[in-house]
N, C-alpha and C. Protein backbone atom coordinates (compact mmCIF):
# COMPACT_ATOMS: atom_id res chain seq x y z
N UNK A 1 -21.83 -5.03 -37.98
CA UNK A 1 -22.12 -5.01 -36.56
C UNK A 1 -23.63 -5.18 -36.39
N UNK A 2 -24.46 -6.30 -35.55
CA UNK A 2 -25.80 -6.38 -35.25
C UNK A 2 -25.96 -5.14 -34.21
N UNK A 3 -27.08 -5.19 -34.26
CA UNK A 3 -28.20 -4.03 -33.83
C UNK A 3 -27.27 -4.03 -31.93
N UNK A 4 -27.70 -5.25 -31.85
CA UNK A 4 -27.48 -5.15 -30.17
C UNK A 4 -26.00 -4.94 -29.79
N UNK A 5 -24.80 -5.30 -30.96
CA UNK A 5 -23.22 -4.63 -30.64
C UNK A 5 -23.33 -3.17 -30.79
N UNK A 6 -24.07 -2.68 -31.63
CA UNK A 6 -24.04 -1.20 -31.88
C UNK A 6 -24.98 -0.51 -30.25
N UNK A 7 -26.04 -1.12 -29.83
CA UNK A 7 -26.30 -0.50 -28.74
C UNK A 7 -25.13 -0.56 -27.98
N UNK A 8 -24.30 -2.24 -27.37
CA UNK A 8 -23.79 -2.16 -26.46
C UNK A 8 -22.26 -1.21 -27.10
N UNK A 9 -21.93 -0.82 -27.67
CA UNK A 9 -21.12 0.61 -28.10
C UNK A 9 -21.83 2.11 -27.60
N UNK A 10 -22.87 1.89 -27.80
CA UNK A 10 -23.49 3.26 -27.51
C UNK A 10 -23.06 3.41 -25.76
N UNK A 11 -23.45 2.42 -25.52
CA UNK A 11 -23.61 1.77 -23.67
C UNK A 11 -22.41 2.52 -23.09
N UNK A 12 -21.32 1.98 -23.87
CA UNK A 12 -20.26 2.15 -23.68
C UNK A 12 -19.28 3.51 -23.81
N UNK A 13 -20.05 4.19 -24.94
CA UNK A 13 -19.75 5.89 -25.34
C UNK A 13 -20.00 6.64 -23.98
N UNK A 14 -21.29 6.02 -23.38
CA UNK A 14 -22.29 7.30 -22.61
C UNK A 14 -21.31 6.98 -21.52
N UNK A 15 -21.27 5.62 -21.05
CA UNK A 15 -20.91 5.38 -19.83
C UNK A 15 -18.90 6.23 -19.71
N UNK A 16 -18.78 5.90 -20.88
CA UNK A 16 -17.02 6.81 -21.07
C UNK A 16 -17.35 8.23 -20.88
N UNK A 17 -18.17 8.52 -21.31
CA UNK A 17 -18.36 10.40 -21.24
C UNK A 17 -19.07 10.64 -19.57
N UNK A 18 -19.54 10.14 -19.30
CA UNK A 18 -19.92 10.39 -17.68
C UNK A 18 -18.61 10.51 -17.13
N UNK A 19 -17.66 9.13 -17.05
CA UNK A 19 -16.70 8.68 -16.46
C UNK A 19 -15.75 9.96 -16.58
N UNK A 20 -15.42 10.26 -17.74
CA UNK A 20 -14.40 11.04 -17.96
C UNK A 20 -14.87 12.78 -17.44
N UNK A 21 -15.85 12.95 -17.59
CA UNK A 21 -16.24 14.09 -16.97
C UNK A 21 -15.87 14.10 -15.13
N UNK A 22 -15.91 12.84 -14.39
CA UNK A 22 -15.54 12.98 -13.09
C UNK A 22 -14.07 12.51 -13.20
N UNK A 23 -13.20 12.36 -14.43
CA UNK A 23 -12.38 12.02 -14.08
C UNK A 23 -11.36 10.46 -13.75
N UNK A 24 -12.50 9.79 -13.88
CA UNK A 24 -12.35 8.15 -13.41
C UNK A 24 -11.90 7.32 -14.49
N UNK A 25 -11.32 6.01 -14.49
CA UNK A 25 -11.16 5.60 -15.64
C UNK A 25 -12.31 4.58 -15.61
N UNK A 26 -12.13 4.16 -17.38
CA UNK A 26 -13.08 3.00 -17.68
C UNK A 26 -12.55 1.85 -17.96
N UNK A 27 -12.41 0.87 -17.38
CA UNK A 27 -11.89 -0.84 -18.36
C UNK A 27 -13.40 -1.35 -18.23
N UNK A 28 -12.65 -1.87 -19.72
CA UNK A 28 -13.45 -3.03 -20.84
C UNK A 28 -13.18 -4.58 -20.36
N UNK A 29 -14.31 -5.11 -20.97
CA UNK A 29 -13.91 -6.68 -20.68
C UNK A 29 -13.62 -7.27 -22.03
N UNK A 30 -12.99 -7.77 -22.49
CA UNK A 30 -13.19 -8.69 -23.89
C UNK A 30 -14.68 -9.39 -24.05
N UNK A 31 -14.61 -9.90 -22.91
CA UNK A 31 -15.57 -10.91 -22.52
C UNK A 31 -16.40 -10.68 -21.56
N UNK A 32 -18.26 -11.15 -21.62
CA UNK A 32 -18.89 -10.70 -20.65
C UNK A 32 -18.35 -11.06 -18.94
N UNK A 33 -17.88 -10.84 -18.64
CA UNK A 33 -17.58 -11.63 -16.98
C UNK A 33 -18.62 -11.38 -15.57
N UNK A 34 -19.27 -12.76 -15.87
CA UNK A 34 -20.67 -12.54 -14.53
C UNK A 34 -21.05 -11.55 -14.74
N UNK A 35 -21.81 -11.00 -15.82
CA UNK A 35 -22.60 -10.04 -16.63
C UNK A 35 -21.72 -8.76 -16.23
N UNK A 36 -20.70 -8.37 -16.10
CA UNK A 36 -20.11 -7.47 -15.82
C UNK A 36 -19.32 -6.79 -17.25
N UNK A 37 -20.04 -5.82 -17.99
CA UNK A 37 -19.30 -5.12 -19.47
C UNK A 37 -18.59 -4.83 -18.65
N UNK A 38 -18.30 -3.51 -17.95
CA UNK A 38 -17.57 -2.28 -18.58
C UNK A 38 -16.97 -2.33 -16.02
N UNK A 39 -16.00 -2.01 -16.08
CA UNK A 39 -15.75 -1.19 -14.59
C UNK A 39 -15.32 0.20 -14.35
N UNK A 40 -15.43 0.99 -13.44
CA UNK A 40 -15.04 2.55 -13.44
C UNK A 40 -14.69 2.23 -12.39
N UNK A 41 -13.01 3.31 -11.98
CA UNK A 41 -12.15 3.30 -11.14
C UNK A 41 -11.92 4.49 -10.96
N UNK A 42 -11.78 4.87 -9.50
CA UNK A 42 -10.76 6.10 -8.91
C UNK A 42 -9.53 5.50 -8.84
N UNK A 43 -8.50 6.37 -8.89
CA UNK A 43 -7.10 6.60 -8.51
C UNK A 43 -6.80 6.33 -6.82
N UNK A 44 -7.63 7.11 -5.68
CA UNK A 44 -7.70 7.36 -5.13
C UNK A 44 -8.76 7.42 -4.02
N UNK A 45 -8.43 7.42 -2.69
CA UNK A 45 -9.96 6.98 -1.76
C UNK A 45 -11.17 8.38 -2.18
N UNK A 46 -11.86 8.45 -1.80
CA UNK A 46 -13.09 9.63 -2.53
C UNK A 46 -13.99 9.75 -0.95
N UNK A 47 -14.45 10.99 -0.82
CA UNK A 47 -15.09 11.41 0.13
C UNK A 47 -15.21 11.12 1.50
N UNK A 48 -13.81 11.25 2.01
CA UNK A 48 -13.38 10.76 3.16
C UNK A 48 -13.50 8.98 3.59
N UNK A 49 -13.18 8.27 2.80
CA UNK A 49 -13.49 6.40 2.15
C UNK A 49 -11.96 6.88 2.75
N UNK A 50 -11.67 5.34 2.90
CA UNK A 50 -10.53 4.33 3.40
C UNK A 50 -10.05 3.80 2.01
N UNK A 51 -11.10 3.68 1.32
CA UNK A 51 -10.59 2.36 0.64
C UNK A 51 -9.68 3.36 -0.38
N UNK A 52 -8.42 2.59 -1.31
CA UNK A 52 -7.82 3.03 -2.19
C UNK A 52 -8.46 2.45 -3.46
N UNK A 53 -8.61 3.10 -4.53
CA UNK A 53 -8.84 2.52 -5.82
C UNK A 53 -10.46 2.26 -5.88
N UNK A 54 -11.25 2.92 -5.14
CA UNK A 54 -12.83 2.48 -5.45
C UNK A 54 -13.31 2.04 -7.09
N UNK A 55 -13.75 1.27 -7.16
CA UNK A 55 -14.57 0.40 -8.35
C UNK A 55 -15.85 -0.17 -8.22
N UNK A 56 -16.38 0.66 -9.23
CA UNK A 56 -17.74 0.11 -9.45
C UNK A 56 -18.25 -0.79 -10.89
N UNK A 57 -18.59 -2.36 -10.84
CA UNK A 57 -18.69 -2.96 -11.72
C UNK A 57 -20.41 -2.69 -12.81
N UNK A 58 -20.54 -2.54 -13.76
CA UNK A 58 -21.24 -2.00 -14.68
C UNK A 58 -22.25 -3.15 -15.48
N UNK A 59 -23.40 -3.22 -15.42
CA UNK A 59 -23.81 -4.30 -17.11
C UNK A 59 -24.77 -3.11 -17.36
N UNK A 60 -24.35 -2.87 -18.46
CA UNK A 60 -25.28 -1.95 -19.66
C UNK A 60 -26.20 -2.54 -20.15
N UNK A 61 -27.04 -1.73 -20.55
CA UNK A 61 -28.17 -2.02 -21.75
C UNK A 61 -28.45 -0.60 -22.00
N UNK A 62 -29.21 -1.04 -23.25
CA UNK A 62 -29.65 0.31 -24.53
C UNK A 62 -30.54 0.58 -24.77
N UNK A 63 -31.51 0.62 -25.12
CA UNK A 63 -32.54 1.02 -26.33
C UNK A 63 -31.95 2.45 -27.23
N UNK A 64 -31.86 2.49 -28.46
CA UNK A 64 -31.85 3.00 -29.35
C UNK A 64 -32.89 3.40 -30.49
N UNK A 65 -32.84 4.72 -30.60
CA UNK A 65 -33.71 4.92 -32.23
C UNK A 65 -32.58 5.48 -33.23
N UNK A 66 -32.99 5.71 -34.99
CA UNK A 66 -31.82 6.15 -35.42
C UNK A 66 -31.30 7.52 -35.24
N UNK A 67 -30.68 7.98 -34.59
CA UNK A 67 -29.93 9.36 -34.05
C UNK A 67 -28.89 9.62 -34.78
N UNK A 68 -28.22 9.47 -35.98
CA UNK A 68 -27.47 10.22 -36.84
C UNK A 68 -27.87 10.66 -37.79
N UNK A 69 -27.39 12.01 -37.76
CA UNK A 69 -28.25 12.95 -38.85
C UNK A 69 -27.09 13.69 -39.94
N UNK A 70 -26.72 14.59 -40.84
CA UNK A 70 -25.87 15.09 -40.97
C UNK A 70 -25.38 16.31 -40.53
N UNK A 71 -26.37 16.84 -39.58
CA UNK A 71 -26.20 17.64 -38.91
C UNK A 71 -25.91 17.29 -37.76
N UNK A 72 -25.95 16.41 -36.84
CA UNK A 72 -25.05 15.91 -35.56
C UNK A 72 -25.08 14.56 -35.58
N UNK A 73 -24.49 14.25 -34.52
CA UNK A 73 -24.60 12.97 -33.86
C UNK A 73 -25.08 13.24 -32.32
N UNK A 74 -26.32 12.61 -31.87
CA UNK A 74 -27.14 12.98 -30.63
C UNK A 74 -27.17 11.54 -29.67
N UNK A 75 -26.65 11.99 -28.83
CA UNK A 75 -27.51 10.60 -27.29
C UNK A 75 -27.80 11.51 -26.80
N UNK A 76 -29.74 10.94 -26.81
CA UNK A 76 -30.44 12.08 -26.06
C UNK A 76 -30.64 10.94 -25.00
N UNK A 77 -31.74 11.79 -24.01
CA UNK A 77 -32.17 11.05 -22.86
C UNK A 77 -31.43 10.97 -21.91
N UNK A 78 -31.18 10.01 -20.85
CA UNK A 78 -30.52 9.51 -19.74
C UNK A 78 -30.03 8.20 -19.89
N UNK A 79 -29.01 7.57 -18.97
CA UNK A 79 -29.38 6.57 -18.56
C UNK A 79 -29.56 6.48 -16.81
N UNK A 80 -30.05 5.46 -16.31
CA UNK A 80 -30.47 4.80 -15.29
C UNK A 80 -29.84 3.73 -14.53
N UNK A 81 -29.49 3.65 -13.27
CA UNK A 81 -28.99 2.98 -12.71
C UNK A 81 -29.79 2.28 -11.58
N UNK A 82 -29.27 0.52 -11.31
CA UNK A 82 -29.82 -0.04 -9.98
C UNK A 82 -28.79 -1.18 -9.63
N UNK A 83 -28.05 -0.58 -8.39
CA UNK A 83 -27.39 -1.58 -7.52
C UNK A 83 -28.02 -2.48 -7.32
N UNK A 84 -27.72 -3.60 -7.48
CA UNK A 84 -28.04 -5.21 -7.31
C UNK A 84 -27.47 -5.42 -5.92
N UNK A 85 -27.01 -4.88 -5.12
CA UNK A 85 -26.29 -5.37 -4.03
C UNK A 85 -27.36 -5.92 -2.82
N UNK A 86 -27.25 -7.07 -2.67
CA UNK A 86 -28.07 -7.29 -1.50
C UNK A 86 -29.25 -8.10 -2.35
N UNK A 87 -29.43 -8.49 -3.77
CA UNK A 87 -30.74 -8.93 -4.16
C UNK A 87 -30.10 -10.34 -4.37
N UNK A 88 -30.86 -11.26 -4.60
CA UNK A 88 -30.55 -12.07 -4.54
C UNK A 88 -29.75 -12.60 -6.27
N UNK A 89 -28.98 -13.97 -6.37
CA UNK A 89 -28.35 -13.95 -7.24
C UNK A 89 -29.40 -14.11 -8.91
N UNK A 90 -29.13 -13.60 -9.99
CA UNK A 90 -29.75 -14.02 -11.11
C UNK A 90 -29.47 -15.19 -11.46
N UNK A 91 -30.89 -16.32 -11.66
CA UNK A 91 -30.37 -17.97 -12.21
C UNK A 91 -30.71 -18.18 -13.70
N UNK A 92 -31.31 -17.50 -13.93
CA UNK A 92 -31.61 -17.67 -15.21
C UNK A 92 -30.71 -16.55 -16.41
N UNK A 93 -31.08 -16.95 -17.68
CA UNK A 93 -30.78 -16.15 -18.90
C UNK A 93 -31.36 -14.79 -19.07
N UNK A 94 -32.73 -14.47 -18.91
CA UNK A 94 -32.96 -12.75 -18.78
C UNK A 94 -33.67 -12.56 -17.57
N UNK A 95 -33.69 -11.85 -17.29
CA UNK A 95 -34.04 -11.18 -16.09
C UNK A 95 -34.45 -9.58 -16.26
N UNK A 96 -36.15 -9.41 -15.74
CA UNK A 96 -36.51 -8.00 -16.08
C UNK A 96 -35.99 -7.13 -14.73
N UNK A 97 -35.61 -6.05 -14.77
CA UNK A 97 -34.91 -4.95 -13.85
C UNK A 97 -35.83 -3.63 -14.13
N UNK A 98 -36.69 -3.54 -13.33
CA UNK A 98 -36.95 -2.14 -13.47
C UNK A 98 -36.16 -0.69 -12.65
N UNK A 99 -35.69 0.22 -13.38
CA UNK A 99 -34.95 1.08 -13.36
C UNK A 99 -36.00 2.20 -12.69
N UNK A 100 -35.44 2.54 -11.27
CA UNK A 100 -35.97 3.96 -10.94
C UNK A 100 -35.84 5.29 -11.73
N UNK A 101 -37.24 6.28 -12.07
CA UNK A 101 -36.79 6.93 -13.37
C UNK A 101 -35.81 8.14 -12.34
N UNK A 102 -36.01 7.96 -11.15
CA UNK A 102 -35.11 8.65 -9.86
C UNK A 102 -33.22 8.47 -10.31
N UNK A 103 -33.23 7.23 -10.58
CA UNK A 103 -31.69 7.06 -10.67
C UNK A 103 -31.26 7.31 -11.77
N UNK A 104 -31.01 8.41 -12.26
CA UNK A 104 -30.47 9.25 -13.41
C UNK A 104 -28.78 8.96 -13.16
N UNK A 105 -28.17 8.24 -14.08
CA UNK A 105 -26.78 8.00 -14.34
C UNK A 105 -26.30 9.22 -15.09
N UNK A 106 -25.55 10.15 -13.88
CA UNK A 106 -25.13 11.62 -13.95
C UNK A 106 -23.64 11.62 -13.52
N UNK A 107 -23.38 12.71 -14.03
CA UNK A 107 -21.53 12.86 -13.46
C UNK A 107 -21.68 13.03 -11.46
N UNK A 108 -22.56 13.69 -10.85
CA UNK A 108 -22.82 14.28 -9.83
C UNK A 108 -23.48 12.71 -8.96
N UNK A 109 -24.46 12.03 -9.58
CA UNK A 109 -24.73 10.46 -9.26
C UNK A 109 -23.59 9.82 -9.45
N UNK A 110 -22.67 9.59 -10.40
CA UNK A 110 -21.48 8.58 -10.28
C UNK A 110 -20.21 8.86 -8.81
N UNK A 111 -20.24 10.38 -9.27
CA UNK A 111 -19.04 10.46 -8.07
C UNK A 111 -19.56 10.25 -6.63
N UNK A 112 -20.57 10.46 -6.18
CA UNK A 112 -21.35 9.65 -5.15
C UNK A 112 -21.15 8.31 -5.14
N UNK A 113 -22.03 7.89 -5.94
CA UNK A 113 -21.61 5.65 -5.91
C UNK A 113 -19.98 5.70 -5.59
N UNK A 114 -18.92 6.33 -5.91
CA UNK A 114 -18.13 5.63 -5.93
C UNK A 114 -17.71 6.64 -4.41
N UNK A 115 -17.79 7.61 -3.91
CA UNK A 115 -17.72 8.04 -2.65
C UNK A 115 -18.26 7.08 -1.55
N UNK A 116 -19.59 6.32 -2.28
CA UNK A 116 -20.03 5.32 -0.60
C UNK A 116 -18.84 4.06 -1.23
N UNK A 117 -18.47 3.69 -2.49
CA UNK A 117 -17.98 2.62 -2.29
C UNK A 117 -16.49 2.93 -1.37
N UNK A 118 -16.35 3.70 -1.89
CA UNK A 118 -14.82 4.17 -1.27
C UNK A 118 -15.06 4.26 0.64
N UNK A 119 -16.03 4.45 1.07
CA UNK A 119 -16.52 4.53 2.03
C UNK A 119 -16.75 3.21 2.69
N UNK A 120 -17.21 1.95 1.87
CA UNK A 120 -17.43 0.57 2.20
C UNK A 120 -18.97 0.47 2.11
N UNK A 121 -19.18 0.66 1.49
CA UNK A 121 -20.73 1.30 1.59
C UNK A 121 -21.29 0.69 -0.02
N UNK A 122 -22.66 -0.17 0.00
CA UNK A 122 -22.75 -0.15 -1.45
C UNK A 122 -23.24 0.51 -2.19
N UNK A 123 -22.82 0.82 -3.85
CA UNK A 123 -23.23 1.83 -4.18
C UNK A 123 -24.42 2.09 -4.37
């Protein structure tokens, strides 16, 4: 596995352990789709929302140092989130995103995003 499949696994651990702490599920893509890894779903409308089934679509990234020890396995730190909604489309191959160190990707931050989506609202 290269360096950058093993981050986007890590991506994918943190983002499952948030998820599952509120409860929500996670689907995978096989394939990148319009930079979209990973989606998280309610069952159900969330914080007085209309909508049924709120979903919020995901692209990860990582940075990593080596964190296995024989004494644990650690993801320290945070991650960070920024709705793209409303910016204009990406045309190119990379694109820099700076991350508010404000938007802490938390169990208490997720069930919100998906309360305004459920709401019609972006997250």
């Amino acid at each position: 596995m290269t360096s950058a499949q093993q981050k986007e696994e890590i991506s994918r651990a943190y983002v499952h352990a948030i998820a599952a702490r509120c409860g929500f599920a996670v689907g995978s893509w096989s394939q990148d789709q319009g930079c979209v890894d990973v989606s998280i779903g309610a069952s159900s409308a969330l914080g007085g929302g209309t909508l049924e089934d709120p979903r919020i679509d995901l692209q990860l990234k990582c940075t990593s140092d080596e964190r296995h020890l024989a004494e644990a396995l650690i993801i320290r730190r945070c991650a960070y989130w920024l709705s793209m909604a409303g910016l204009p489309p990406i045309t190119s191959e990379s694109k820099v995103v700076h991350l508010p160190r404000t938007n802490v990707f938390s169990p208490e931050q997720l069930r919100s995003m998906m309360e305004r989506v459920s709401r019609g609202e972006p997250p």
